[in-house]
N, C-alpha and C. Protein backbone atom coordinates (compact mmCIF):
# COMPACT_ATOMS: atom_id res chain seq x y z
N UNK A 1 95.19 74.82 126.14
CA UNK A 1 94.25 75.64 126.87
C UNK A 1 94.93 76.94 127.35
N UNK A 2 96.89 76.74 128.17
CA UNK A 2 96.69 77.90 128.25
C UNK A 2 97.38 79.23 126.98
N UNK A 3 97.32 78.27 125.84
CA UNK A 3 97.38 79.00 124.71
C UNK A 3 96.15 79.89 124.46
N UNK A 4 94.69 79.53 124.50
CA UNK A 4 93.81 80.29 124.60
C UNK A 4 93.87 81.33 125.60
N UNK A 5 93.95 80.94 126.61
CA UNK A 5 93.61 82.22 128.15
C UNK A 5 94.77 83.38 127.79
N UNK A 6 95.74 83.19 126.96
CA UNK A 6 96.82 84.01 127.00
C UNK A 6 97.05 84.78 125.83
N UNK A 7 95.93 84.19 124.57
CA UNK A 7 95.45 85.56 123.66
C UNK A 7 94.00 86.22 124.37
N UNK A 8 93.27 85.67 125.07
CA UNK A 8 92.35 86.63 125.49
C UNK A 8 92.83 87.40 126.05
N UNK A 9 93.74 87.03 127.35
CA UNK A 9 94.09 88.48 128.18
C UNK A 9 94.91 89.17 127.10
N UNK A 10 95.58 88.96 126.56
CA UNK A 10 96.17 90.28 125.60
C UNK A 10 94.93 90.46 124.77
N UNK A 11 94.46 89.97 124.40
CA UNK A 11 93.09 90.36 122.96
C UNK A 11 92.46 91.54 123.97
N UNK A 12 91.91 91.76 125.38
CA UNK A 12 91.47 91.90 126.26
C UNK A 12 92.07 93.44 127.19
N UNK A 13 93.56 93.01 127.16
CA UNK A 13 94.39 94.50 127.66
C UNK A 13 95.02 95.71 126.46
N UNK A 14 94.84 94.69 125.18
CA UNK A 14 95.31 95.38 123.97
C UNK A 14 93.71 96.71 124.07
N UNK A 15 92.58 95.63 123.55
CA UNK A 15 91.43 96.15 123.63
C UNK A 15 91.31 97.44 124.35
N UNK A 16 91.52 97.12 125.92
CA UNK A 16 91.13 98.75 127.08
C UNK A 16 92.18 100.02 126.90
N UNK A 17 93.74 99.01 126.23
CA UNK A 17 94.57 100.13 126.00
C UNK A 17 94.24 100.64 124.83
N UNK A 18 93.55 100.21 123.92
CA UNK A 18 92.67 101.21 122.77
C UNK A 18 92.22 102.29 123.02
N UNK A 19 91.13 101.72 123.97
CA UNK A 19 90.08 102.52 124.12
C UNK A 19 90.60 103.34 125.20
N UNK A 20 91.35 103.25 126.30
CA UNK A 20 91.29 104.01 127.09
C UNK A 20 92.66 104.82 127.06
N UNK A 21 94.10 104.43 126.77
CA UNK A 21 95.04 104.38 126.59
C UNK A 21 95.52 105.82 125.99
N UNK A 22 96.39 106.41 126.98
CA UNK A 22 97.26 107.14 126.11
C UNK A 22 97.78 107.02 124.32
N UNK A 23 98.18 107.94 123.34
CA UNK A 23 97.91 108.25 121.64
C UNK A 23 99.36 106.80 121.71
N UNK A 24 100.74 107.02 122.70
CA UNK A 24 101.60 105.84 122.01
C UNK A 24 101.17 104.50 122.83
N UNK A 25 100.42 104.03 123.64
CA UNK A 25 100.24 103.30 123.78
C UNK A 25 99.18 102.72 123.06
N UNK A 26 98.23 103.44 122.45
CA UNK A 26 96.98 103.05 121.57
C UNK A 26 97.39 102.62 120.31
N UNK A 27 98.66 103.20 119.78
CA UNK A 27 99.29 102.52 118.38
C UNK A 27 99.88 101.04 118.77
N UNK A 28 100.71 101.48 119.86
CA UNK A 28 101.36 99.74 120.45
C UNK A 28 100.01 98.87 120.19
N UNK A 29 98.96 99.10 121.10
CA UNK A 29 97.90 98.46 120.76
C UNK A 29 97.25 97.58 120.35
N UNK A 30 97.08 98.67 119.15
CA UNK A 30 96.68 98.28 117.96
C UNK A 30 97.53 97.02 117.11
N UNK A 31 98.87 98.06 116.95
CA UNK A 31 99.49 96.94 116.54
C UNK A 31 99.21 95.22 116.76
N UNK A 32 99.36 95.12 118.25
CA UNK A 32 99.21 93.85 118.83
C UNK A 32 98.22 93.31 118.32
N UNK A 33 97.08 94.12 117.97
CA UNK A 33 95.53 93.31 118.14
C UNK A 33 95.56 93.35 116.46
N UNK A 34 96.37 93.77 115.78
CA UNK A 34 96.85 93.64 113.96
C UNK A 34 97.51 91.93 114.03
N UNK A 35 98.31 91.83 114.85
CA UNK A 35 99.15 91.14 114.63
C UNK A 35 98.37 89.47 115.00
N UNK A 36 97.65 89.37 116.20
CA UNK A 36 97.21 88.64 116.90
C UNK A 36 95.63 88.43 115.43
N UNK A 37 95.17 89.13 115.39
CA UNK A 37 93.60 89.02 113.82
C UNK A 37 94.33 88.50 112.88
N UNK A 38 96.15 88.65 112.66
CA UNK A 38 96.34 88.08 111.08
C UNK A 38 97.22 86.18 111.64
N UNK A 39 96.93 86.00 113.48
CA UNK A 39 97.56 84.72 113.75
C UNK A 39 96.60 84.11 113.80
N UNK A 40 95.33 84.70 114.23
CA UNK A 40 93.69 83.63 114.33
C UNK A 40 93.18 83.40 112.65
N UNK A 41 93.45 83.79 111.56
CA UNK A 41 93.53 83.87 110.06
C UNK A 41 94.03 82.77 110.18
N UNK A 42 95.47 82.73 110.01
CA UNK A 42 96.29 82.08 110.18
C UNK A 42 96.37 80.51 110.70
N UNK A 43 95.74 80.67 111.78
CA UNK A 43 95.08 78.91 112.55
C UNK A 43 93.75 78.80 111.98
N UNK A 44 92.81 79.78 111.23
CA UNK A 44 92.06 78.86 110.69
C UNK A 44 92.27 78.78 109.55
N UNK A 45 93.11 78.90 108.46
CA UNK A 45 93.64 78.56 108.07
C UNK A 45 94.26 77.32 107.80
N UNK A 46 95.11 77.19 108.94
CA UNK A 46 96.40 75.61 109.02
C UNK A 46 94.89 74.61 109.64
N UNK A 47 93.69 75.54 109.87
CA UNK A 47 93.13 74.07 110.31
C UNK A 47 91.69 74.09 109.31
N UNK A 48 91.78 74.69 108.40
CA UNK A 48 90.96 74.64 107.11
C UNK A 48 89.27 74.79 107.99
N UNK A 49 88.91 75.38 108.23
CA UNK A 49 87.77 75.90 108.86
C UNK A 49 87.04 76.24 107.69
N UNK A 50 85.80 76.53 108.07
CA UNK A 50 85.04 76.73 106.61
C UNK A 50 85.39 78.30 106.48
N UNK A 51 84.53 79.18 105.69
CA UNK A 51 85.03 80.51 105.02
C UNK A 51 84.32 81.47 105.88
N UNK A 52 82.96 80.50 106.66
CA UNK A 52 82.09 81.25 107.82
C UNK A 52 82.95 81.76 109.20
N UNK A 53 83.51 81.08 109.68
CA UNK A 53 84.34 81.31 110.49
C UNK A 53 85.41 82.26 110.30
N UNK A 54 85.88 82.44 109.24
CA UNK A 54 87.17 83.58 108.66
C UNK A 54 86.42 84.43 108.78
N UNK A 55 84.98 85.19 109.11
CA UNK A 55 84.31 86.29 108.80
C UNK A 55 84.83 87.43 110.02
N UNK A 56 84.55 87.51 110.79
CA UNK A 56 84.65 87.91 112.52
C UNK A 56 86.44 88.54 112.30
N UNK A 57 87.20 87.35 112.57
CA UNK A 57 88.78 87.88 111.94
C UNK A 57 88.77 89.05 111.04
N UNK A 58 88.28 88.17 109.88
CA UNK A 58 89.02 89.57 109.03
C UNK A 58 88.04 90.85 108.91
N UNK A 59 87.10 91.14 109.33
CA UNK A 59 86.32 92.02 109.96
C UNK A 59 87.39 93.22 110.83
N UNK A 60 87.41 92.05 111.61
CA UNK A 60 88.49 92.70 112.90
C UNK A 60 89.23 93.42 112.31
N UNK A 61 90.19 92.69 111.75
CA UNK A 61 91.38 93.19 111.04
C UNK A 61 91.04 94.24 110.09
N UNK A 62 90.14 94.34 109.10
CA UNK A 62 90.22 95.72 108.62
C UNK A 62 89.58 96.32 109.16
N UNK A 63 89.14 96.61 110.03
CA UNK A 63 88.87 98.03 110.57
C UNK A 63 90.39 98.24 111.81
N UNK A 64 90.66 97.40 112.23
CA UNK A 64 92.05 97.42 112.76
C UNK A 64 93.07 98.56 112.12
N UNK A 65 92.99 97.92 110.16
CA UNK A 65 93.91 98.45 109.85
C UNK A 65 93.34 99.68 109.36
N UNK A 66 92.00 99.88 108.91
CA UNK A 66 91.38 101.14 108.88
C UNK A 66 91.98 102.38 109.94
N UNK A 67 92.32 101.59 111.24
CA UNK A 67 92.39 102.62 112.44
C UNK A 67 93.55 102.98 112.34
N UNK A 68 94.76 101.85 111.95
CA UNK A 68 96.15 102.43 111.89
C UNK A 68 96.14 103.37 111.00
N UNK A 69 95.29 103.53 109.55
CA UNK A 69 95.73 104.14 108.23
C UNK A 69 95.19 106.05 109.12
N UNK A 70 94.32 105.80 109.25
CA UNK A 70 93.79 106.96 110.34
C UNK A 70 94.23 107.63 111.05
N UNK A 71 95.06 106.64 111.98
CA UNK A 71 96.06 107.27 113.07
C UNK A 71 97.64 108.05 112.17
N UNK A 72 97.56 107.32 111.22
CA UNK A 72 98.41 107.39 110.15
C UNK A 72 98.65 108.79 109.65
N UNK A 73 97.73 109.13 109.31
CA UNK A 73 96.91 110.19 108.68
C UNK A 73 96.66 111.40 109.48
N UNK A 74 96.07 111.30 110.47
CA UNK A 74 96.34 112.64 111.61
C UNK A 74 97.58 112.73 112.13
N UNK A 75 98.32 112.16 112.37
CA UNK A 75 100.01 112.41 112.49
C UNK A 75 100.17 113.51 111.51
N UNK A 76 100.11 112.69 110.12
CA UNK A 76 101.47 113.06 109.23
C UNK A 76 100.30 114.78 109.02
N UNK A 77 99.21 114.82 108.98
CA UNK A 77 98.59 116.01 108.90
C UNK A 77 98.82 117.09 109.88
N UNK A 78 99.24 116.84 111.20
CA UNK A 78 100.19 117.21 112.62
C UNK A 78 101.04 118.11 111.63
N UNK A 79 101.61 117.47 111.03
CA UNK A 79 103.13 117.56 110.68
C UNK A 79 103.28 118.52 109.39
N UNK A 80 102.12 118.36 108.62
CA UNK A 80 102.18 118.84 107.32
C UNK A 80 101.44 120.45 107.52
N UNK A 81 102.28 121.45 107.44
CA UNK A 81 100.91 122.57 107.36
C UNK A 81 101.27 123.53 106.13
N UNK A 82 99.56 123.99 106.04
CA UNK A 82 99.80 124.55 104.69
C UNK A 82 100.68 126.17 104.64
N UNK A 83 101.09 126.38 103.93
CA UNK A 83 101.83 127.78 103.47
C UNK A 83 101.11 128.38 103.53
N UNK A 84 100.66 129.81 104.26
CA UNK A 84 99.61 130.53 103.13
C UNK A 84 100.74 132.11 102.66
N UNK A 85 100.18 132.21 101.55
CA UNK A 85 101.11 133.33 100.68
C UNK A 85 100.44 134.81 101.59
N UNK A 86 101.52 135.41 101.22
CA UNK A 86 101.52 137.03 101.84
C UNK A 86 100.89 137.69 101.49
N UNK A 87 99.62 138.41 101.07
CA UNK A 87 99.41 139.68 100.30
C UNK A 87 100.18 140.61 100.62
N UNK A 88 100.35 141.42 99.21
CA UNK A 88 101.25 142.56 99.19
C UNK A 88 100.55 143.60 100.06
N UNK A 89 101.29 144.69 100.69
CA UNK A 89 100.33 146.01 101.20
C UNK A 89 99.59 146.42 100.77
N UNK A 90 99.81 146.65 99.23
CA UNK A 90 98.38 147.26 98.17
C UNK A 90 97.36 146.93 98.39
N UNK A 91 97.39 145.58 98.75
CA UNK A 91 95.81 144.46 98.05
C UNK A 91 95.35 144.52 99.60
N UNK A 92 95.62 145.18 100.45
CA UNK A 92 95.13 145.16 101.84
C UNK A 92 94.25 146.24 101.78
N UNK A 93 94.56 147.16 101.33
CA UNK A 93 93.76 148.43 101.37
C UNK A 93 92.57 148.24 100.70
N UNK A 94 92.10 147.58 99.39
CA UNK A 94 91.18 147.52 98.33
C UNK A 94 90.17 146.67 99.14
């Protein structure tokens, strides 16, 4: 039992630090709530549950990981900027 109460409150503080949370605490997050969707897999799994029950999880989980690839993605775009080339003086005047 208090194996349950002790992924909700993290399922629960991971959750508000999502949503409400400063950009490095929202990756920590995430992470957690990645990690915790691929351990509830995982137990139903080791306890052979039907395929109805796996639905909700892995739901979770990809849009989870949807959000990391995202967060992913506006970083490295932060980071990446484009060149733009010079026009010569000539081609200013025309």
């Amino acid at each position: 039992m208090s194996y349950q109460v002790t992924v909700g409150w993290l399922e629960l503080l991971a959750g508000l630090l999502l949503a409400l949370g400063p950009p490095k605490l929202q990756e920590i997050s995430n992470f957690l709530l990645i990690v915790l969707m691929m351990g509830s897999i995982f137990t139903l799994v080791s306890l052979k549950e039907s395929l109805n029950t796996y639905i909700p999880a892995v739901v979770c989980l990809a849009l989870l990981v949807l959000l990391d690839i995202c967060q992913f993605l506006v970083r490295t775009e932060k980071v990446v900027r484009p060149i733009r080339k010079k026009m010569p003086s000539s081609a200013k005047g025309s």
